[in-house]
Every structure is written in C-alpha cells, then in structure tokens.
N, C-alpha and C. Protein backbone atom coordinates (compact mmCIF):
# COMPACT_ATOMS: atom_id res chain seq x y z
N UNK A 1 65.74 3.09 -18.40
CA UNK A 1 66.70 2.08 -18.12
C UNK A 1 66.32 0.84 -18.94
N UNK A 2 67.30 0.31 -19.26
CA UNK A 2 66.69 -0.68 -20.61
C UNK A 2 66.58 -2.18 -19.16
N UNK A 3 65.63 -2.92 -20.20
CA UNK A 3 65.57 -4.36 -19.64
C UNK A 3 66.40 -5.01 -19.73
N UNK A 4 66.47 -5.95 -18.37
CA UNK A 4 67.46 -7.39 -18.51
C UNK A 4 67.37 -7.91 -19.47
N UNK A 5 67.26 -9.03 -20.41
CA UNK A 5 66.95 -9.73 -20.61
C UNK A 5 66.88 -11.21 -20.08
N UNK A 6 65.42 -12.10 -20.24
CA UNK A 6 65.76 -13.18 -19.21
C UNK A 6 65.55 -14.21 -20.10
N UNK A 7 66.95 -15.38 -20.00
CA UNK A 7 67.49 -15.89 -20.56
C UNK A 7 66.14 -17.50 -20.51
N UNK A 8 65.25 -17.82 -19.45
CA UNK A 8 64.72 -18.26 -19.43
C UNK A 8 63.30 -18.56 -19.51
N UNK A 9 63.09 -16.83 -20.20
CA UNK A 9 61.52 -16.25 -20.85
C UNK A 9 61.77 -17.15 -22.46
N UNK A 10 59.98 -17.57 -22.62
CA UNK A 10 60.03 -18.21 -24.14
C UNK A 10 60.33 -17.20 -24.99
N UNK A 11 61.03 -17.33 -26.74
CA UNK A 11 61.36 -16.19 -27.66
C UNK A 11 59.94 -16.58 -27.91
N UNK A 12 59.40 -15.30 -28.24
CA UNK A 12 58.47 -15.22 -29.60
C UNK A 12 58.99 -14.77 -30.41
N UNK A 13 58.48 -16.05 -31.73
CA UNK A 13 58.80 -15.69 -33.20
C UNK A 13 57.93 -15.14 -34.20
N UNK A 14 58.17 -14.08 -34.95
CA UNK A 14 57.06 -13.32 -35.65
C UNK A 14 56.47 -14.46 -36.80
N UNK A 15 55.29 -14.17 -37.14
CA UNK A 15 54.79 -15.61 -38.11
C UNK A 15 54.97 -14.79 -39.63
N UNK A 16 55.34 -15.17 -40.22
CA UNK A 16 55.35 -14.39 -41.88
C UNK A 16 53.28 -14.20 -42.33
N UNK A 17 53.37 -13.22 -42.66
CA UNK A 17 51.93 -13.29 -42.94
C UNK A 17 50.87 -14.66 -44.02
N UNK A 18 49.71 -15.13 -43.87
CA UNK A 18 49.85 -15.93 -44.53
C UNK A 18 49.73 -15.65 -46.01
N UNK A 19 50.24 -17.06 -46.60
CA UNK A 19 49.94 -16.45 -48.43
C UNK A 19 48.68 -16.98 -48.63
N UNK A 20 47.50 -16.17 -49.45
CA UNK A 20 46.52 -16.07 -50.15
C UNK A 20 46.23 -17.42 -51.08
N UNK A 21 45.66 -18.02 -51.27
CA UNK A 21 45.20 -18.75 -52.42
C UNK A 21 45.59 -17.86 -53.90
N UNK A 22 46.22 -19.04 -54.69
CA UNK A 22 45.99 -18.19 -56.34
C UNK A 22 44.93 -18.18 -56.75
N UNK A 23 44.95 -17.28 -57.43
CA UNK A 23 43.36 -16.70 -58.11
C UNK A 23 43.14 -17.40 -59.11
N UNK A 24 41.95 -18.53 -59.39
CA UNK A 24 41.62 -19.30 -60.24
C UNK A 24 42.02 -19.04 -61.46
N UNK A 25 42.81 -19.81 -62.03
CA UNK A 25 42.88 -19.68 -63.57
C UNK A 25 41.99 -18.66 -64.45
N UNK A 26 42.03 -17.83 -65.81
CA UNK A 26 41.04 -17.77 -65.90
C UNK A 26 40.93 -18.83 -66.95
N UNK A 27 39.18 -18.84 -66.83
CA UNK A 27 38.65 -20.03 -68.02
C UNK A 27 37.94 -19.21 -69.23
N UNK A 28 38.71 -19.94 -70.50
CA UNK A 28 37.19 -19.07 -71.57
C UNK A 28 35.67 -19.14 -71.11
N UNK A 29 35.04 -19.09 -72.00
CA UNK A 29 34.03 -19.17 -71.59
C UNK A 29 33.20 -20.46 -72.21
N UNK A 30 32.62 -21.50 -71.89
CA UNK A 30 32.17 -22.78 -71.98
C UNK A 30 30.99 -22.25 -73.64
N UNK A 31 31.34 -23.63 -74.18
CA UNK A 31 30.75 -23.96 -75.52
C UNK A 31 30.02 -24.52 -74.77
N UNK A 32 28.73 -23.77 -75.58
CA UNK A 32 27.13 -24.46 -75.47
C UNK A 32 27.05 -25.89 -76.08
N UNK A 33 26.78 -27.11 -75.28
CA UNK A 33 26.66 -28.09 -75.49
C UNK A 33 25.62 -28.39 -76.58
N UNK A 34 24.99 -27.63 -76.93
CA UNK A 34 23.55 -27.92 -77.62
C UNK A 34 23.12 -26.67 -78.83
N UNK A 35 24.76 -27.03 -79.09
CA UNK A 35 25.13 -26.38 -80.79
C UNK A 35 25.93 -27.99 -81.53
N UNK A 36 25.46 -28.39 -82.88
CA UNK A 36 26.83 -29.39 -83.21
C UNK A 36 27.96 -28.42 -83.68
N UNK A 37 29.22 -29.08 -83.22
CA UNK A 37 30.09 -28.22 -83.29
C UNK A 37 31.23 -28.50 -84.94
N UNK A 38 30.09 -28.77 -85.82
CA UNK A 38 30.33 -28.39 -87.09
C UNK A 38 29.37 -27.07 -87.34
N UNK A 39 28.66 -26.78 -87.21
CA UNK A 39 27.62 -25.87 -87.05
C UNK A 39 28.47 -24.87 -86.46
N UNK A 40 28.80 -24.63 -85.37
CA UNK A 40 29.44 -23.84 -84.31
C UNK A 40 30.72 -23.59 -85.15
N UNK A 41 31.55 -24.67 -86.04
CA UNK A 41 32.75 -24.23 -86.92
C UNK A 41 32.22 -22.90 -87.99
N UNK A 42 30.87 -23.31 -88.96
CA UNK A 42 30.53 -22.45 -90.25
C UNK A 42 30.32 -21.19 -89.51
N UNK A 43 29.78 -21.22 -88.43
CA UNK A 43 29.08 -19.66 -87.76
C UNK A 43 30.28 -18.63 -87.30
N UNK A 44 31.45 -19.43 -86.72
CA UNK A 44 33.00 -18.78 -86.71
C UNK A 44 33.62 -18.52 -88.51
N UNK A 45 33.39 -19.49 -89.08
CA UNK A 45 34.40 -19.00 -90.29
C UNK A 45 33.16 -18.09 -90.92
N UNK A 46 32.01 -18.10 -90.96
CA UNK A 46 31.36 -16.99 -92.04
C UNK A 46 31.60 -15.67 -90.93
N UNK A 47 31.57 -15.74 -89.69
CA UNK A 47 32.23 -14.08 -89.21
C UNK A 47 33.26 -13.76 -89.16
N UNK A 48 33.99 -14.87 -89.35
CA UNK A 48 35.80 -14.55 -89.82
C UNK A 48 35.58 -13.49 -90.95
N UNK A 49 34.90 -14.29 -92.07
CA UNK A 49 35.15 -13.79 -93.17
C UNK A 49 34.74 -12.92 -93.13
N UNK A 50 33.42 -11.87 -92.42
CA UNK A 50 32.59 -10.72 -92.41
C UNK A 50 33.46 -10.14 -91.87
N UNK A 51 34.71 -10.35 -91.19
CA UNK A 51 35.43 -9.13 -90.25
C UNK A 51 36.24 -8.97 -91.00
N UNK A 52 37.04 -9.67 -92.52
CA UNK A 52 37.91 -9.79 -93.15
C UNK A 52 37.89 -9.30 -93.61
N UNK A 53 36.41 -8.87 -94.50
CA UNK A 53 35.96 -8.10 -95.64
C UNK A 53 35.41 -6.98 -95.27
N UNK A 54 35.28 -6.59 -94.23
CA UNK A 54 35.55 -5.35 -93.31
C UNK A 54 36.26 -4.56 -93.61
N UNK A 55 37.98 -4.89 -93.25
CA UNK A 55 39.49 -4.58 -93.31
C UNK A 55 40.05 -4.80 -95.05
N UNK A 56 39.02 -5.31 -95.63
CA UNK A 56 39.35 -5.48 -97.30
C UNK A 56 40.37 -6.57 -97.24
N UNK A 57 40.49 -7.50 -96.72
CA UNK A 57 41.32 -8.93 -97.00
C UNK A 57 42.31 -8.17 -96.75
N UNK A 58 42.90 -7.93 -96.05
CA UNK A 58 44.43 -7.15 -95.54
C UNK A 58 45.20 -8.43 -95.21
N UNK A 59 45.92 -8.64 -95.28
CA UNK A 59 46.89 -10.05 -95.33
C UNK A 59 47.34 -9.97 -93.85
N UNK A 60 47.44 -11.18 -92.95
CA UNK A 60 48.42 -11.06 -91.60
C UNK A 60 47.34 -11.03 -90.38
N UNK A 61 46.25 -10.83 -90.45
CA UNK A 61 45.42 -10.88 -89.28
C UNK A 61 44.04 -12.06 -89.53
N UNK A 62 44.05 -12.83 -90.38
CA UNK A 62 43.79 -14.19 -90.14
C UNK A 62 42.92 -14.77 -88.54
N UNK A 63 44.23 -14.88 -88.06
CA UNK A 63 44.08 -15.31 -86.44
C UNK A 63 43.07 -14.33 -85.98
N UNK A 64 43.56 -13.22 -85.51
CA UNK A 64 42.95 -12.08 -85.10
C UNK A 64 41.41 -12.46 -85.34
N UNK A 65 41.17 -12.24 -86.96
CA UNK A 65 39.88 -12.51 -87.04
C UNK A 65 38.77 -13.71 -86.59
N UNK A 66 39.73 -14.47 -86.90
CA UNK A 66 38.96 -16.05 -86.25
C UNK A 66 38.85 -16.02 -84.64
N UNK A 67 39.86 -15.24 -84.09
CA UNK A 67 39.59 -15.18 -82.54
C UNK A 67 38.30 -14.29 -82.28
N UNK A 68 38.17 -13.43 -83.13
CA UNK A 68 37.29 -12.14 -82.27
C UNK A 68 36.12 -13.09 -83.13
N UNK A 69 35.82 -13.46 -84.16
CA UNK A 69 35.03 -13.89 -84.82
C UNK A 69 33.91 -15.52 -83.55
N UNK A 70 35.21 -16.28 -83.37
CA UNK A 70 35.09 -17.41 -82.25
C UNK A 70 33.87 -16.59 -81.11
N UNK A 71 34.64 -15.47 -80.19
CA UNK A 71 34.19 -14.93 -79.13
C UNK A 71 32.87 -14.22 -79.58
N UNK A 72 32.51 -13.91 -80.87
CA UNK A 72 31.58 -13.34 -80.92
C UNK A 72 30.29 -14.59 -80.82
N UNK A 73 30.94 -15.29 -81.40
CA UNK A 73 29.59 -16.45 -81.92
C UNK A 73 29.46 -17.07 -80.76
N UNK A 74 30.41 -17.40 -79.95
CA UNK A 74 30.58 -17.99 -78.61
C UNK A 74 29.22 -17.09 -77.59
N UNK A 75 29.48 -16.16 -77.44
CA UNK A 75 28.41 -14.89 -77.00
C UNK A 75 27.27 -14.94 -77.43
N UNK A 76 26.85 -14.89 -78.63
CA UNK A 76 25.89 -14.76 -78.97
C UNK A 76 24.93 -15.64 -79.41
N UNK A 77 25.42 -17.44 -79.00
CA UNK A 77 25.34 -18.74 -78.60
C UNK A 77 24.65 -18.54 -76.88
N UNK A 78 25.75 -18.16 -76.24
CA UNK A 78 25.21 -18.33 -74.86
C UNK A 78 24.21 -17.25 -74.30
N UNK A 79 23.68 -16.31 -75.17
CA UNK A 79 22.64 -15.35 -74.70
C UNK A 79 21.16 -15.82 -75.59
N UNK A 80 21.69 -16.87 -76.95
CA UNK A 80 20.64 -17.44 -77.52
C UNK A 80 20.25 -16.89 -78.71
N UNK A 81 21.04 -15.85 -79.55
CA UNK A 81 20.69 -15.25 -80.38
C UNK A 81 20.70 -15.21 -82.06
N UNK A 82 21.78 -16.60 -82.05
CA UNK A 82 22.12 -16.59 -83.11
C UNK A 82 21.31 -17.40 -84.05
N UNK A 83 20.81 -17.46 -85.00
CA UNK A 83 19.87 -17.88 -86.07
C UNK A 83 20.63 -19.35 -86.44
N UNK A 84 19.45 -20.30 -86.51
CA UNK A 84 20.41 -21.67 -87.00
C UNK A 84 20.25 -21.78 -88.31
C-alpha cells in the first residue's frame, strides 16, 4: 500500500556531489638559478645544432629542436651534469 504523503514532513533535497579542486597547472620545470642565463642560451643552441645535424639540416623542425634541445640542458642542469 503506498504512503500518504505528509504535507507537513521537511523535503529533503539531494546535494549534487561536491566538485574536486583543479589539478594544478602543470609547471615546466624551474631554471637553475646558478647557471648565467647567457651560458644556459649557448648550451641550448650548441644542442639545437647537435640534434640538427643529426636529421642532416632538414628544413621545418627548427622549433622542435630548440625545444627538445632546451629540455635536455634544462635536465641535465638540474641533476648537475653538464660541463661549464
């Protein structure tokens, strides 16, 4: 037999679940303060150029190279390895 309903019981209202925090940005990864960052420029463009001459100067990936070139020296800055 179904229930009355009583007109003078409180409604409960369902709560929407809550929302999560956004997930922090991501961040690159922090330049070692205690490189000068003319120094930190030659050590990116001479592995530009080592990844260039890799691929035989292929025209159009420029960027490409200077990015992976950046992340490498960046790395191998913050583990301490790179020769001044």
């Amino acid at each position: 037999m179904p229930r009355a309903k009583n007109p003078e019981a409180p409604v409960a209202t369902k709560r929407a679940p809550r929302k999560r925090a956004a997930p922090p940005a991501e961040q690159s990864a922090p330049v070692p303060s205690f490189v000068d960052p003319q120094q930190r420029a030659g050590l990116i463009a001479r592995a530009a150029y080592f990844r260039a001459l890799e691929r035989g100067f292929a025209p159009g990936s420029d960027i490409e190279d200077w990015l992976a070139a950046e992340a490498e020296v960046d790395a191998e800055l913050l583990r301490g390895t790179t020769a001044s």
